[in-house]
Protein backbone atom coordinates (compact mmCIF):
# COMPACT_ATOMS: atom_id res chain seq x y z
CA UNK A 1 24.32 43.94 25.79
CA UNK A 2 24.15 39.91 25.50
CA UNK A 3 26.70 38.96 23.07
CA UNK A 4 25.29 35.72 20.64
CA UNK A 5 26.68 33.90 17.56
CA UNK A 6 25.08 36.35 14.94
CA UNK A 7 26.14 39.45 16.80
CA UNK A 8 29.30 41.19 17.74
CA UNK A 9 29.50 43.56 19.88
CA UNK A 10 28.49 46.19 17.44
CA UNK A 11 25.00 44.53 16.69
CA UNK A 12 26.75 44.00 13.26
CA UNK A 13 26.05 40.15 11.65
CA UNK A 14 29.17 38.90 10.96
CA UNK A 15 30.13 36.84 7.93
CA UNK A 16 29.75 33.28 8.89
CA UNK A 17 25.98 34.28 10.54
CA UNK A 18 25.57 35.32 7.02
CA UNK A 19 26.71 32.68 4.71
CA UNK A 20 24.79 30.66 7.61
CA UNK A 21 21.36 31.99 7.69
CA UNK A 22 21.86 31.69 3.43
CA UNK A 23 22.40 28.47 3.90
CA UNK A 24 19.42 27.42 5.56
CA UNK A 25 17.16 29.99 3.33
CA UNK A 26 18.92 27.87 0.62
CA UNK A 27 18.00 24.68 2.38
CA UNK A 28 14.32 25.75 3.23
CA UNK A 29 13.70 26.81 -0.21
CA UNK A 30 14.92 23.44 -1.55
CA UNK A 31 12.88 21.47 0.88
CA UNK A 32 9.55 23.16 -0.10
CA UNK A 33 10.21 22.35 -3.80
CA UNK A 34 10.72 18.29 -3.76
CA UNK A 35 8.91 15.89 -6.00
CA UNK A 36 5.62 15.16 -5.73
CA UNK A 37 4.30 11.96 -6.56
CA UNK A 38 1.11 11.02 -8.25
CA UNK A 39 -0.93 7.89 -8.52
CA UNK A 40 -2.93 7.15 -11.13
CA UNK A 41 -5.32 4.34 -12.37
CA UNK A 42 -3.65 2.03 -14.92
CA UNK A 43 -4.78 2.50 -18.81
CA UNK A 44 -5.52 -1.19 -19.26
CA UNK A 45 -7.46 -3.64 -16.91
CA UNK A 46 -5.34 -5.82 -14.08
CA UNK A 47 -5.62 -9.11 -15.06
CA UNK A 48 -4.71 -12.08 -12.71
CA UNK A 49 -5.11 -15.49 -13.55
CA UNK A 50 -5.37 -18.14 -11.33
CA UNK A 51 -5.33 -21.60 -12.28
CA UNK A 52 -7.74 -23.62 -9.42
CA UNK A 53 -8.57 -26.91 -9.65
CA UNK A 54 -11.84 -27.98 -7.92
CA UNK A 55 -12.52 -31.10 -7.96
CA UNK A 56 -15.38 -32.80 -5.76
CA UNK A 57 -15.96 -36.05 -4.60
CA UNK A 58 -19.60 -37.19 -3.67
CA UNK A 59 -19.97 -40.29 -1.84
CA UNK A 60 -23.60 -41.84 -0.77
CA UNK A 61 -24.90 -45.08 1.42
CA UNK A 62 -28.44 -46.34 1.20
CA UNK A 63 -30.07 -47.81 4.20
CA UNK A 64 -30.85 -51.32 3.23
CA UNK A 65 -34.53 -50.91 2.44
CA UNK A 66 -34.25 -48.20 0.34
CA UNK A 67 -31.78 -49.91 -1.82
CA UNK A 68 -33.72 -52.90 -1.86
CA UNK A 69 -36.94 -50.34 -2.68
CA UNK A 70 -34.72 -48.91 -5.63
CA UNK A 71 -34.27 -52.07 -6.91
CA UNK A 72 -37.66 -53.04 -7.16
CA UNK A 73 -39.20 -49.73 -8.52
CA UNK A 74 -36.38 -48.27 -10.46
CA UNK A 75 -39.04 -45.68 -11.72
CA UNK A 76 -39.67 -44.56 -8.65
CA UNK A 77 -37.27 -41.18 -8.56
């Protein structure tokens, strides 16, 4: 028979196999028992203000006749 670390001779687990496989039950138990963690919606509403400043800047040119034609008839628009 195949001798192996767990084994002696006898088919008997020896002590350090033991503590060993406790171990790594110990380890495996621990591992499926971690923290969970959990996301939730806030109680109050985000707020973020933002401080824009738009500012525009409109610039027009008249063909000749039609500012000569406002002129004339300011009533006209």
């Amino acid at each position: 028979m195949m001798q192996t670390a767990l084994t002696k001779a006898t088919d008997q687990p020896t002590k350090t196999a033991m503590k060993r496989l406790t171990m790594l039950a110990a380890l495996a138990t621990l591992g499926t028992t971690t923290a969970c963690v959990t996301v939730s919606a806030p109680d109050k509403p985000i707020v973020i203000n933002l401080n824009i400043k738009v500012s525009q800047e409109v610039v027009y040119r008249l063909d000749g006749q039609a500012k000569s034609l406002i002129q004339a008839q300011p009533g006209i628009f």
